[in-house]
C-alpha atoms as a PDB file:
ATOM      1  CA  UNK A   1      28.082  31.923  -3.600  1.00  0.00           C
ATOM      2  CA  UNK A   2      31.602  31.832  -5.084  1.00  0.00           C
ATOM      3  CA  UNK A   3      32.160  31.790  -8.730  1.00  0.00           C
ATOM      4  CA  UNK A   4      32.959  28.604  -8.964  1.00  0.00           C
ATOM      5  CA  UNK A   5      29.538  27.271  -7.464  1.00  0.00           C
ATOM      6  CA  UNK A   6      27.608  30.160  -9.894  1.00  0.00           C
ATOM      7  CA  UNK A   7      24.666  28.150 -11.138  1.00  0.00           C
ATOM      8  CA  UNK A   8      25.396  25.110  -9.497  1.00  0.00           C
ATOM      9  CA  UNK A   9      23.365  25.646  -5.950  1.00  0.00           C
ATOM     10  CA  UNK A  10      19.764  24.674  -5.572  1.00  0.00           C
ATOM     11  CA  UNK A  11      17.354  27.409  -3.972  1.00  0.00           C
ATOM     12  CA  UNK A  12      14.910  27.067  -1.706  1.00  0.00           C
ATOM     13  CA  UNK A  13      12.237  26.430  -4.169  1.00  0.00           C
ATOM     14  CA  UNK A  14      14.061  23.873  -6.153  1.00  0.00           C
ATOM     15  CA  UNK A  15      14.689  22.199  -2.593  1.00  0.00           C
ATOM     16  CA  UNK A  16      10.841  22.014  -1.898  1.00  0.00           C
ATOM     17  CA  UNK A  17       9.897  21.152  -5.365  1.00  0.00           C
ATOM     18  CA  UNK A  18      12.079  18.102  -5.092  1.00  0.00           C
ATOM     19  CA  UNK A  19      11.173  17.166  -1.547  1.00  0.00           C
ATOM     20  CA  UNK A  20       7.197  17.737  -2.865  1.00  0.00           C
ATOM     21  CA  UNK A  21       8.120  15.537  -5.669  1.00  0.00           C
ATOM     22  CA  UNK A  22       9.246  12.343  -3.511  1.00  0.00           C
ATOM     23  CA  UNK A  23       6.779  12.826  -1.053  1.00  0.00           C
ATOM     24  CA  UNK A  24       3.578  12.624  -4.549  1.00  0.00           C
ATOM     25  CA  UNK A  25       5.846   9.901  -5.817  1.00  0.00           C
ATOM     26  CA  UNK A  26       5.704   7.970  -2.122  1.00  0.00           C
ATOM     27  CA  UNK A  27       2.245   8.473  -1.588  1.00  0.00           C
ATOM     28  CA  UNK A  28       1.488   7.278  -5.391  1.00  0.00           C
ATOM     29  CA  UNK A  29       3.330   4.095  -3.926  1.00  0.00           C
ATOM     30  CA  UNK A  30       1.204   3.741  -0.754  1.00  0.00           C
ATOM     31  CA  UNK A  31      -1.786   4.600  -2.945  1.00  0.00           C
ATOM     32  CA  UNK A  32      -1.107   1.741  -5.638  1.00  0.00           C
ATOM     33  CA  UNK A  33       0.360  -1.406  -3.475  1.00  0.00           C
ATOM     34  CA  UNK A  34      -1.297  -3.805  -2.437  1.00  0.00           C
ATOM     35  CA  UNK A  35      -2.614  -3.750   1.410  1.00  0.00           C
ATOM     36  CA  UNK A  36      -1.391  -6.825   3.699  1.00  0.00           C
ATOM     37  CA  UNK A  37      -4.401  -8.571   4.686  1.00  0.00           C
ATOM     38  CA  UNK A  38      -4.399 -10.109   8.412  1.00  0.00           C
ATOM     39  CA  UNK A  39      -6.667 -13.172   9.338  1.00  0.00           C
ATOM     40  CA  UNK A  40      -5.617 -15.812  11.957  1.00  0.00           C
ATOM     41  CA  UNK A  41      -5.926 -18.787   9.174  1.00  0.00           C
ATOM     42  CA  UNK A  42      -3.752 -17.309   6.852  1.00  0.00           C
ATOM     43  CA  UNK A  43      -0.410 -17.956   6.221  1.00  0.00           C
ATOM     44  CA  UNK A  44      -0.059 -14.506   3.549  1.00  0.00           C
ATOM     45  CA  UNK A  45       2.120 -12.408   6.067  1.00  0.00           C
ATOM     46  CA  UNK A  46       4.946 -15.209   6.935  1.00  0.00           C
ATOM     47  CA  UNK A  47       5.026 -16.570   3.156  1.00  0.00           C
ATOM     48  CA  UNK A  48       5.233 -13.059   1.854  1.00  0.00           C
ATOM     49  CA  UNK A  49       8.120 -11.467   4.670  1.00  0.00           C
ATOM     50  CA  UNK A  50       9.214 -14.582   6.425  1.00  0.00           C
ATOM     51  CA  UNK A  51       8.153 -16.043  10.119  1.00  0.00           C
ATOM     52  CA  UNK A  52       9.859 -13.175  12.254  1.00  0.00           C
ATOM     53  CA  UNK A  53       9.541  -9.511  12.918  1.00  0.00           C
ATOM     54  CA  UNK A  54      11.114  -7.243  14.911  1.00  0.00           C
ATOM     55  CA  UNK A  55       8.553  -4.688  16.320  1.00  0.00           C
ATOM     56  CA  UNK A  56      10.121  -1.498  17.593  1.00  0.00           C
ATOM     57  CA  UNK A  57       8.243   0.527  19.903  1.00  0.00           C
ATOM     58  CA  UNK A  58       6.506  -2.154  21.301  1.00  0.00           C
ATOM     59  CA  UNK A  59       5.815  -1.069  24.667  1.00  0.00           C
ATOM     60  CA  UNK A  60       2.412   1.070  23.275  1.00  0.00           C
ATOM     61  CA  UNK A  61       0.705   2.661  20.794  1.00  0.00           C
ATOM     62  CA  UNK A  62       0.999   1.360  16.958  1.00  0.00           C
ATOM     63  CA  UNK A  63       3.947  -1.062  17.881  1.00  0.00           C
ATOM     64  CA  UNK A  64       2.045  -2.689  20.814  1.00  0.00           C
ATOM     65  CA  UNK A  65      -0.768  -3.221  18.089  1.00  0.00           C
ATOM     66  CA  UNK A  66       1.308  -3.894  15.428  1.00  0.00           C
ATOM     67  CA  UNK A  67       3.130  -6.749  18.101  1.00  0.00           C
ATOM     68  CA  UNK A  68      -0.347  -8.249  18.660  1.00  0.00           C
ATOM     69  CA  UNK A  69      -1.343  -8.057  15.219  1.00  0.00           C
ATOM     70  CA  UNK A  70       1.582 -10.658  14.389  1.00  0.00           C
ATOM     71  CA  UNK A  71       0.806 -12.955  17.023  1.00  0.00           C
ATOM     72  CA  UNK A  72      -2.429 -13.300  15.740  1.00  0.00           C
ATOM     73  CA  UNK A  73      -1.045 -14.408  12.548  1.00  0.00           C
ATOM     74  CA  UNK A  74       1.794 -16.841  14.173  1.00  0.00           C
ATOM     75  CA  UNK A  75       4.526 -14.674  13.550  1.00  0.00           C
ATOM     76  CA  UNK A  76       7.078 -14.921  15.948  1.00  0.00           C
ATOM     77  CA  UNK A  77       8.342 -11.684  17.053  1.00  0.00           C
ATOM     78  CA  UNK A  78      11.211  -9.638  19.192  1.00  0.00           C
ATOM     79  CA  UNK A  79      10.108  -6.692  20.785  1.00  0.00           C
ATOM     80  CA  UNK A  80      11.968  -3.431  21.185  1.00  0.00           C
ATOM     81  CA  UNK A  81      11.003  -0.872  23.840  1.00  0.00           C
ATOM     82  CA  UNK A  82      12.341   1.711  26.180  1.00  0.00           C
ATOM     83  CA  UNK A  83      10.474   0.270  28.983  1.00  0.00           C
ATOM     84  CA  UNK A  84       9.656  -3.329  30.079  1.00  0.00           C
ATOM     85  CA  UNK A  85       6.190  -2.655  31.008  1.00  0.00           C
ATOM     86  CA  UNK A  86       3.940   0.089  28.961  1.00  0.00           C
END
């Protein structure tokens, strides 16, 4: 480093502390929310995010079962996929 950046850069093992950091405090998050229940008589998923979605990767997989999912619940919603049929 020059000079003028003496002190100043982050090493490697500040990098990873910080990246380890965000990923506990994320987790902590995921830990601690509250899970979105889904039953076909409830209304919690459209009064909580509103009566559309946009599903992207729709065509299989956890977007094809997130897509049906919403359906279930009366959500209306736009698929996104690289191919028409999966």
């Amino acid at each position: 480093p020059t000079p003028e950046y003496e002190g100043k850069m982050m090493n490697s093992c500040q990098i990873f502390s910080a990246l380890i950091a965000i990923l506990m405090a994320w987790i902590y998050v995921l830990i601690r929310s509250e899970p979105v229940r889904f039953t076909k008589n409830s209304q919690l998923f459209q009064n909580t995010y509103g009566e559309w979605a946009i599903v992207a990767g729709a065509s299989e997989g956890l977007g094809a079962a997130w897509a049906d999912a919403l359906c279930e619940v009366g959500v209306n919603v736009v698929l996104v996929a690289r191919r028409e049929h999966a």
